[in-house]
N, C-alpha and C. Protein backbone atom coordinates (compact mmCIF):
# COMPACT_ATOMS: atom_id res chain seq x y z
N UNK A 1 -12.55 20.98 7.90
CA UNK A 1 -12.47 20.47 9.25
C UNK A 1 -11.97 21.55 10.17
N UNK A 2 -12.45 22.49 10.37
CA UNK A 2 -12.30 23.65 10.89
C UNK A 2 -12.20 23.55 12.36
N UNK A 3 -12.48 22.35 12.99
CA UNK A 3 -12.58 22.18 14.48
C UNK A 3 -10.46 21.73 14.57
N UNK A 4 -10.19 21.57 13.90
CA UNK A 4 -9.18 20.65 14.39
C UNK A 4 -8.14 21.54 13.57
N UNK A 5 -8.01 22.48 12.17
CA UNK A 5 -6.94 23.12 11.88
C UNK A 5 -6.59 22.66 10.82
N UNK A 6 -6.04 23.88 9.94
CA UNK A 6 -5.46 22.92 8.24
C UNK A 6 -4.77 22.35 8.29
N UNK A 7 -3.15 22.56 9.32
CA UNK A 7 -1.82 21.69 9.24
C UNK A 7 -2.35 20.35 9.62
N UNK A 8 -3.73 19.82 10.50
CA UNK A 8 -4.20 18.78 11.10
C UNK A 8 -4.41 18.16 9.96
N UNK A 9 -5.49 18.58 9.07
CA UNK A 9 -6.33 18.68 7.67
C UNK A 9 -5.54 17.89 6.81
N UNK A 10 -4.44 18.58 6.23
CA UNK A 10 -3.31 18.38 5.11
C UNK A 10 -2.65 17.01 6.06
N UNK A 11 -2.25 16.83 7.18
CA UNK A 11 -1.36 15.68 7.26
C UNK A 11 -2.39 14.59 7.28
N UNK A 12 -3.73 14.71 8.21
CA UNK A 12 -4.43 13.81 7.41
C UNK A 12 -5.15 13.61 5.63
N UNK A 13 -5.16 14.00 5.08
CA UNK A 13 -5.15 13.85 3.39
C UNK A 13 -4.14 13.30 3.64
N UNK A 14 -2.91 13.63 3.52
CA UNK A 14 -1.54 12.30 2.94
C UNK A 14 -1.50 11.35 3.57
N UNK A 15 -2.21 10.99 4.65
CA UNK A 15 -2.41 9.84 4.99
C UNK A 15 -3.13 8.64 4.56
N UNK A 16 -3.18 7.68 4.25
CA UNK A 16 -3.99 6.44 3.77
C UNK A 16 -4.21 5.53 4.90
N UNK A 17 -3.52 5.20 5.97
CA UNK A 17 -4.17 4.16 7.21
C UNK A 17 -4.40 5.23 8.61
N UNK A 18 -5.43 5.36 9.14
CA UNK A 18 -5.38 5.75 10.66
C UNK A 18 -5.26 4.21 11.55
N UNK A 19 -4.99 4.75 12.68
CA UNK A 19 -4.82 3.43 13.05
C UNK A 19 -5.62 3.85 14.71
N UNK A 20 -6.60 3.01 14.69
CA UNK A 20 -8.04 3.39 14.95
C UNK A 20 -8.44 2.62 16.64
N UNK A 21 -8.27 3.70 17.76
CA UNK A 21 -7.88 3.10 18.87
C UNK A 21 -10.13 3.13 19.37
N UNK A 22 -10.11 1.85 20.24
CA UNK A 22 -11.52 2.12 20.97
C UNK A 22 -11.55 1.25 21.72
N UNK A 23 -12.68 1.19 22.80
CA UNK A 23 -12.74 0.58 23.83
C UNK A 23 -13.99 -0.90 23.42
N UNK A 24 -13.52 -1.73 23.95
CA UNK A 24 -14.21 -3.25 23.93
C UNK A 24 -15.40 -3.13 25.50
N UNK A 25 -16.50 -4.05 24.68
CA UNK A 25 -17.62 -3.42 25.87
C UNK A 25 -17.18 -3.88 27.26
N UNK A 26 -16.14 -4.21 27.52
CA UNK A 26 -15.50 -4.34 28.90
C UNK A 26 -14.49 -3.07 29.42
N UNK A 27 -14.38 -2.25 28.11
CA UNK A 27 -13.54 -1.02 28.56
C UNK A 27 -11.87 -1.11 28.45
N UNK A 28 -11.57 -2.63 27.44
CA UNK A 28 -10.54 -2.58 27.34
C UNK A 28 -10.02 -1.74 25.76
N UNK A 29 -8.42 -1.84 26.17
CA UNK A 29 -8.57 -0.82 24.53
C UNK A 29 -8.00 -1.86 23.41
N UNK A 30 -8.68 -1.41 22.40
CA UNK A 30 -8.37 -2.23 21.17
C UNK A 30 -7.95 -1.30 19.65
N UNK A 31 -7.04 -1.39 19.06
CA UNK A 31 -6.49 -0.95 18.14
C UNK A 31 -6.78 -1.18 16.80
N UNK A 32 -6.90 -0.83 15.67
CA UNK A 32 -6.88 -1.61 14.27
C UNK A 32 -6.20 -0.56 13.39
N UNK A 33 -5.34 -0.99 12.41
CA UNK A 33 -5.49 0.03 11.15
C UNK A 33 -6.22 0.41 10.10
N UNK A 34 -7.13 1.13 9.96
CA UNK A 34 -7.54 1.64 8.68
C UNK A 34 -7.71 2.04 7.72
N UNK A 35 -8.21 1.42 6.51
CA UNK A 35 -8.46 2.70 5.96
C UNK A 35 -9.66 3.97 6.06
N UNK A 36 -9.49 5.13 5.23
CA UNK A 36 -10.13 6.04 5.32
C UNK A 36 -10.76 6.86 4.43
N UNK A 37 -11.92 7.76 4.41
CA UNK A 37 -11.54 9.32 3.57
C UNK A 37 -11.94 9.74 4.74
N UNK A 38 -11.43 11.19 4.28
CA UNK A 38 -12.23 12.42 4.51
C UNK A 38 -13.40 13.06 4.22
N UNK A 39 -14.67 13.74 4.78
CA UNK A 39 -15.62 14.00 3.81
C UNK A 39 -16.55 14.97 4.75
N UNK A 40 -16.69 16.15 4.33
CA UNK A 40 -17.60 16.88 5.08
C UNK A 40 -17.39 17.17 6.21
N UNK A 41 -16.20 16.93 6.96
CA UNK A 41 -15.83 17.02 7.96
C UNK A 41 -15.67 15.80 9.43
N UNK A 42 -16.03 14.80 8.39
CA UNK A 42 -16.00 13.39 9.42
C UNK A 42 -14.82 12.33 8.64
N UNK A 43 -14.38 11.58 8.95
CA UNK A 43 -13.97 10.59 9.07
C UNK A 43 -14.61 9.27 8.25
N UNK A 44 -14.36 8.61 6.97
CA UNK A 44 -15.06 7.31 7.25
C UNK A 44 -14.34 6.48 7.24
N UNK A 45 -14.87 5.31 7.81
CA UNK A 45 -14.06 3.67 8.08
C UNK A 45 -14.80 2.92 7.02
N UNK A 46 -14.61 2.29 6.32
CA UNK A 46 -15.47 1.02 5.98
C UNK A 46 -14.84 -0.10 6.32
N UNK A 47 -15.89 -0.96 7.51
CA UNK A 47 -15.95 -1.99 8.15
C UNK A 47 -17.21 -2.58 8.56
N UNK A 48 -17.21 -3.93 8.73
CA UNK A 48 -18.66 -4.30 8.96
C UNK A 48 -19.21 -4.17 10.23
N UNK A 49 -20.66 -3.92 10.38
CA UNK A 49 -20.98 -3.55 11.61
C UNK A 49 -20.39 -4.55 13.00
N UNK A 50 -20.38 -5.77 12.07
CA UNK A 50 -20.17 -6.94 13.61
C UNK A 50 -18.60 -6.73 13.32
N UNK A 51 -17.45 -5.66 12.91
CA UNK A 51 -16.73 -5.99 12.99
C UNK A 51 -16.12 -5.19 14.51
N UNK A 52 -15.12 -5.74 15.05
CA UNK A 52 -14.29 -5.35 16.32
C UNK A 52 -14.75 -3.80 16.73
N UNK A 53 -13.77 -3.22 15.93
CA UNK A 53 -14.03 -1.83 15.78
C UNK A 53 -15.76 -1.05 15.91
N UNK A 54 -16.56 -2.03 14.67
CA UNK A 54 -17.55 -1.51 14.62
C UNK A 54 -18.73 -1.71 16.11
N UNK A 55 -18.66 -2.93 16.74
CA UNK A 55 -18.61 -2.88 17.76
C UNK A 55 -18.42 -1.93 19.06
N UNK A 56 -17.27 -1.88 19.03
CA UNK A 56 -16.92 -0.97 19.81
C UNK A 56 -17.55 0.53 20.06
N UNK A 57 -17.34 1.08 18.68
CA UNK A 57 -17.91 2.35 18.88
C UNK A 57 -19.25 2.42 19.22
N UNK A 58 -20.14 1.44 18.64
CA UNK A 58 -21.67 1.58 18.77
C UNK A 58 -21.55 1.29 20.25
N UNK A 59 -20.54 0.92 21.28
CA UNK A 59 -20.74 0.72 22.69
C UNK A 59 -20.11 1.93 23.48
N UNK A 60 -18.81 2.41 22.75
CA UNK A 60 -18.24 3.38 23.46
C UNK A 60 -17.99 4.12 22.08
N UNK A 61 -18.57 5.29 22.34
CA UNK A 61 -18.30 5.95 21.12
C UNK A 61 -17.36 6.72 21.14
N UNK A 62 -16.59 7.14 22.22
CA UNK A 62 -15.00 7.94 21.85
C UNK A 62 -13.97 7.42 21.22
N UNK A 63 -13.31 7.85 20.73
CA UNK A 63 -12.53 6.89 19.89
C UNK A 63 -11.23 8.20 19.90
N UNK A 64 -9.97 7.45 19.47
CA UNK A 64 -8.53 8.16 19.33
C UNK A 64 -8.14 7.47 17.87
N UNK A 65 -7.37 8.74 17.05
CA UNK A 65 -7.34 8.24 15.91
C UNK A 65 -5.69 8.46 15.88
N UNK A 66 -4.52 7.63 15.48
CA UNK A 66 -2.81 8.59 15.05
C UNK A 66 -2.77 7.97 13.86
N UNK A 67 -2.10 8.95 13.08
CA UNK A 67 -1.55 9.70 11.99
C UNK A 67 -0.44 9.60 12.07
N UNK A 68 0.52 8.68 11.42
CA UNK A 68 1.95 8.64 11.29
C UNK A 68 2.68 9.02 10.17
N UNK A 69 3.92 9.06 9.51
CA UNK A 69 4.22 9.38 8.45
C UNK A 69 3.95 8.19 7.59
N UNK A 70 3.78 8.48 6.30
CA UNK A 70 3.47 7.06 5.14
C UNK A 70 4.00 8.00 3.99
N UNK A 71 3.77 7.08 2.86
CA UNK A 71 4.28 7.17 1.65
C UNK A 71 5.92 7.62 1.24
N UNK A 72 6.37 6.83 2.54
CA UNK A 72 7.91 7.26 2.32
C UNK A 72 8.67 8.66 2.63
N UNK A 73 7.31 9.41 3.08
CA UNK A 73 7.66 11.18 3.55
C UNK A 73 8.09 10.61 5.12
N UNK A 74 9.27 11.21 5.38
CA UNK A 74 9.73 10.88 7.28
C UNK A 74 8.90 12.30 7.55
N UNK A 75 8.59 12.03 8.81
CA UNK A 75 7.98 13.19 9.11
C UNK A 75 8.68 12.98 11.02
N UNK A 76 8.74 14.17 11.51
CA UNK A 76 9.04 13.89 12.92
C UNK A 76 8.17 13.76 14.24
N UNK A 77 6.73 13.83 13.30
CA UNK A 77 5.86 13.59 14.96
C UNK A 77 4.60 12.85 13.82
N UNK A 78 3.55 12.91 15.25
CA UNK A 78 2.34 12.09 14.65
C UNK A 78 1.19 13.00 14.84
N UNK A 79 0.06 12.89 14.12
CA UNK A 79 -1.00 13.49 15.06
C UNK A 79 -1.90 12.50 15.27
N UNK A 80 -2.49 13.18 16.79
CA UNK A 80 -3.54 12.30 17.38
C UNK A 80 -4.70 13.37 17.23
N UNK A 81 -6.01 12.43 17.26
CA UNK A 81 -7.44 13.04 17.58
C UNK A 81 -7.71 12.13 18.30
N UNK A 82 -8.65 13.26 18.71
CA UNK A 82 -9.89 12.84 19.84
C UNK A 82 -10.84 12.83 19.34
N UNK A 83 -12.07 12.10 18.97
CA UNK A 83 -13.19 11.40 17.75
C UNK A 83 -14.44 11.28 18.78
N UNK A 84 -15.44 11.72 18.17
CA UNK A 84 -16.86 10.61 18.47
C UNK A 84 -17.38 10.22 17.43
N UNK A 85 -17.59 8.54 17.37
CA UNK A 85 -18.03 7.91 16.34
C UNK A 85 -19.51 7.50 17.10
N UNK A 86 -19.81 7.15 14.89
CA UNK A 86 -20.99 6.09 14.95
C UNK A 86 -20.74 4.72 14.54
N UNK A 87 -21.23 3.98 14.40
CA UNK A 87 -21.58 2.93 13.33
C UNK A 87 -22.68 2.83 13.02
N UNK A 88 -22.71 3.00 11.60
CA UNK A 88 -23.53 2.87 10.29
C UNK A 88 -23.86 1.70 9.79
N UNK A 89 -25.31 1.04 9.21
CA UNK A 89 -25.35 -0.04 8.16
C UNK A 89 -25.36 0.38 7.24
N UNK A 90 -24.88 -0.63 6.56
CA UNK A 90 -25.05 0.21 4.93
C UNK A 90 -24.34 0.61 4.36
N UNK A 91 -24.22 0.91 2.91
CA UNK A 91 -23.32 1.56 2.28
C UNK A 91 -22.98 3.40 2.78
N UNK A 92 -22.51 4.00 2.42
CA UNK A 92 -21.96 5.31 3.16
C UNK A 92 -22.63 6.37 2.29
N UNK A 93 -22.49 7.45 1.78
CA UNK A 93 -23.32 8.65 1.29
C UNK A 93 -22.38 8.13 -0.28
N UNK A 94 -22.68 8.35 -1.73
CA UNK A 94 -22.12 8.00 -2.47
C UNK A 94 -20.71 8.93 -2.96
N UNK A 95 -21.12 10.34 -2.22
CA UNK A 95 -19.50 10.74 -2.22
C UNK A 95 -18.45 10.32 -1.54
N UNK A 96 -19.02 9.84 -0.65
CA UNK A 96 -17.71 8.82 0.45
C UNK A 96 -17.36 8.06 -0.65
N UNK A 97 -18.22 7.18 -1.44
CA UNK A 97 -17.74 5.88 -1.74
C UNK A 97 -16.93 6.03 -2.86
N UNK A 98 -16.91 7.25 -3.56
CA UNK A 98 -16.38 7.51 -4.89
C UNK A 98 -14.84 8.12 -4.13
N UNK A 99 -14.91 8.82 -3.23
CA UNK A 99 -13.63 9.26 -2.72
C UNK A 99 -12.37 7.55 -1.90
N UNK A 100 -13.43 6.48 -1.49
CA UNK A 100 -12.70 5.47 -1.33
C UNK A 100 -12.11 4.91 -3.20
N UNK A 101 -12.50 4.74 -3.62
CA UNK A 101 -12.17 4.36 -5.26
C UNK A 101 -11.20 5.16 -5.59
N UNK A 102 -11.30 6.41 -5.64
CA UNK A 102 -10.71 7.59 -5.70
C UNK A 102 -8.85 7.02 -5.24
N UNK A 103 -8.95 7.02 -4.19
CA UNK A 103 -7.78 7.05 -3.05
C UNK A 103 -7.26 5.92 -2.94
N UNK A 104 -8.03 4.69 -3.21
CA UNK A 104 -7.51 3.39 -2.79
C UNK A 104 -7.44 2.45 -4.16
N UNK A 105 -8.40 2.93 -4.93
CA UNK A 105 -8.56 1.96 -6.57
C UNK A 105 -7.79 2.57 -7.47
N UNK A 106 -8.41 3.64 -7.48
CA UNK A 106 -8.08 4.52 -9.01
C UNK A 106 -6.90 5.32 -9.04
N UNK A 107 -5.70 5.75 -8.12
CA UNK A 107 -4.71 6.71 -7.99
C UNK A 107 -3.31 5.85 -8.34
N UNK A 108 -2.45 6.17 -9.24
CA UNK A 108 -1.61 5.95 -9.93
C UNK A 108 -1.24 4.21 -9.30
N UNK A 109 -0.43 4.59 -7.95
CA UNK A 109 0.40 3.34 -7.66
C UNK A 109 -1.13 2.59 -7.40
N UNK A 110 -2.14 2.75 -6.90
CA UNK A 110 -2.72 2.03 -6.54
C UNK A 110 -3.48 0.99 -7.36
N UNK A 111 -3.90 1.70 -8.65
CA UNK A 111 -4.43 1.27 -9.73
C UNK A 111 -3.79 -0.03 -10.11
N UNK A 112 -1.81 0.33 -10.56
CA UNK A 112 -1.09 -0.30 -10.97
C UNK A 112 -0.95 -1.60 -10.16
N UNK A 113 -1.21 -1.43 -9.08
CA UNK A 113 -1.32 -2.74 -7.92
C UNK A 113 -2.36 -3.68 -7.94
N UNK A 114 -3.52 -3.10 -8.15
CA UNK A 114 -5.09 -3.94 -8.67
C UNK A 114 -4.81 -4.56 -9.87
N UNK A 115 -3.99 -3.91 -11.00
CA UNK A 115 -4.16 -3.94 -12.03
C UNK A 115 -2.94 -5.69 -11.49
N UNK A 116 -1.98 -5.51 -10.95
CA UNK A 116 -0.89 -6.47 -10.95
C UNK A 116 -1.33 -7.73 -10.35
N UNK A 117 -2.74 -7.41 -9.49
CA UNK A 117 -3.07 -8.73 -8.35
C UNK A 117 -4.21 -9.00 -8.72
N UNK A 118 -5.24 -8.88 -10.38
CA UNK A 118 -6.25 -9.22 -10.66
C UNK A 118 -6.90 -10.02 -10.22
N UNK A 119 -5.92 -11.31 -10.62
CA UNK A 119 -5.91 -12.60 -9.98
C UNK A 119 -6.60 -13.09 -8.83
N UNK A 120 -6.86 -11.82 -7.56
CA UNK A 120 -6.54 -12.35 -6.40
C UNK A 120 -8.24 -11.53 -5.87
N UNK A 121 -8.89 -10.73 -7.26
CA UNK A 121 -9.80 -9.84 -6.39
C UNK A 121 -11.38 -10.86 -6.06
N UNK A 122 -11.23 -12.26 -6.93
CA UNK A 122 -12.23 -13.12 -6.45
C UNK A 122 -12.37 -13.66 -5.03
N UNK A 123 -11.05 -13.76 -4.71
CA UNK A 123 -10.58 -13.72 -3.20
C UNK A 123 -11.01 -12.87 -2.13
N UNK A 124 -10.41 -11.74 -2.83
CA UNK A 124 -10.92 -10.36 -2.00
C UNK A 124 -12.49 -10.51 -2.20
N UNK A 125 -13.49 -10.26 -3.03
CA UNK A 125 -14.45 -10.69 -3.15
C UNK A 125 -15.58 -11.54 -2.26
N UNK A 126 -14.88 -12.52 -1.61
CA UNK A 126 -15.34 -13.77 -1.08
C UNK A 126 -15.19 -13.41 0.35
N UNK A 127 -14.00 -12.95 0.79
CA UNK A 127 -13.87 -12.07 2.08
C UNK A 127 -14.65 -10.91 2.37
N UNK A 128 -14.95 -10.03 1.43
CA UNK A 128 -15.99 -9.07 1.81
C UNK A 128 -17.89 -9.65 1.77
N UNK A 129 -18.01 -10.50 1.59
CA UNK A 129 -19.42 -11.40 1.52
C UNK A 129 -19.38 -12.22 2.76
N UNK A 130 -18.11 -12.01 3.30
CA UNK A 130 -18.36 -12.93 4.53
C UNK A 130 -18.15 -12.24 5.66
N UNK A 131 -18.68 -11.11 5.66
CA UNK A 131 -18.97 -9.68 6.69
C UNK A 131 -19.38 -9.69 7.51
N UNK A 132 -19.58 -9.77 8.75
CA UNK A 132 -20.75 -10.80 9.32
C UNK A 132 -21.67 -9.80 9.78
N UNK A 133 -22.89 -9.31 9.88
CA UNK A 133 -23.80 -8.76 10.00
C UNK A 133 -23.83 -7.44 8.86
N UNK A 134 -23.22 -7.89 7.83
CA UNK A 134 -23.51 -6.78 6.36
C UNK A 134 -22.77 -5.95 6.68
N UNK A 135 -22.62 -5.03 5.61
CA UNK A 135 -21.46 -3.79 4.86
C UNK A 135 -22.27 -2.63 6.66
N UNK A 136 -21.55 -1.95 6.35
CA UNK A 136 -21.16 -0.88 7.37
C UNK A 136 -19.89 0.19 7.59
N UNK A 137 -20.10 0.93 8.38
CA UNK A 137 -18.96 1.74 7.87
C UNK A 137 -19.18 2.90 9.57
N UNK A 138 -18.01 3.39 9.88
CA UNK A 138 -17.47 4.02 11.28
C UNK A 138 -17.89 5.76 10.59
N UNK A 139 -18.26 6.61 10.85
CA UNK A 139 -18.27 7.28 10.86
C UNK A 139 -17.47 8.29 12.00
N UNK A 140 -16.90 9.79 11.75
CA UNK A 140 -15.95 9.62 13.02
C UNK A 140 -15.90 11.36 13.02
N UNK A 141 -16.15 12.05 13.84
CA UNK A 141 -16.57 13.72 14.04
C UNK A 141 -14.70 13.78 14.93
N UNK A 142 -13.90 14.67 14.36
CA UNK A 142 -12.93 14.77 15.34
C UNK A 142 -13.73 15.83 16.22
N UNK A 143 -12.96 15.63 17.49
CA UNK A 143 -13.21 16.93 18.19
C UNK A 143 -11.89 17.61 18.51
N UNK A 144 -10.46 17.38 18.93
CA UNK A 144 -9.67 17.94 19.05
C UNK A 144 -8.23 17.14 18.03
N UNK A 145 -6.79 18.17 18.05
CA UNK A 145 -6.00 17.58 17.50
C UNK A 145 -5.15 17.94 18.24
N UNK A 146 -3.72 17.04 18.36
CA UNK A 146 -2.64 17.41 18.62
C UNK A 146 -1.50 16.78 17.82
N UNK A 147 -0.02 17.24 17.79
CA UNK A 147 0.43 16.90 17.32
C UNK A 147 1.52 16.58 18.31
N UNK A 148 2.10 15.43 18.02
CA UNK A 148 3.27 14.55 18.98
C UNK A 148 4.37 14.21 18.66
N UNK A 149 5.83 14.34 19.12
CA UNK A 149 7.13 13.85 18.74
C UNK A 149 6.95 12.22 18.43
N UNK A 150 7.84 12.27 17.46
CA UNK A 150 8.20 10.35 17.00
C UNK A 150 8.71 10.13 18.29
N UNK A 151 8.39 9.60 18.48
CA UNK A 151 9.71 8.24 20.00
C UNK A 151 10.59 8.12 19.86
């Protein structure tokens, strides 16, 4: 991600939620948290096309992404980008999808957490089938970074 800088790079990798700012086709702003990877130099979301977010971008495609501290590391600022997205139908390129498994299924604590809430993934299951206009996913090009004091 050479547009935006390694220290940008590395604090996003340790990140697991962006929290994913865009405009509603009235131009108001609307927020969500996400998840993510990294990949090739974009951004992905997986969300459904009719979802809020996905919406949005297919209307206003600039988008602001912050980066806070997680996994218990304090950190003293945040970073923000400045993004142009798409929205995508469909499933994502299959290295995206192996890097979501990767990061969110398969990595130590995370595994151990699936592994603890088995129970519950028919659930999860039933919520992702009820997507409303099918699987989709945000695609997201940063264009700039900065980095910002905590409050």
């Amino acid at each position: 991600m050479g547009l935006i800088g390694d220290e940008a790079e590395v604090f996003i990798r340790r990140s697991k939620v962006a929290l994913v700012a865009t405009l509603s086709p009235k131009a108001r702003p609307f927020m969500t948290p996400l998840w993510f990877v990294l990949h090739g130099g974009a951004l992905y979301f997986m969300t459904g096309t009719q979802s809020w977010a996905g919406r949005n971008v297919a209307r206003h495609p600039d988008v602001t992404l912050l980066f806070g501290s997680e996994r218990g590391v304090a950190s003293e600022r945040f970073l923000r980008l400045h993004a142009r997205g798409t929205r995508e139908s469909g499933l994502p390129p299959w290295q995206v999808l192996a890097r979501v498994v990767a990061k969110y299924y398969l990595a130590p604590r995370a595994l151990l957490s699936e592994l603890k809430h088995v129970t519950l993934w028919r659930r999860r299951l039933r919520y992702y089938r009820q997507t409303v206009g099918g699987a989709g996913y945000l695609r997201v090009v940063p264009t700039s970074a900065e980095f910002l004091p905590q409050p």
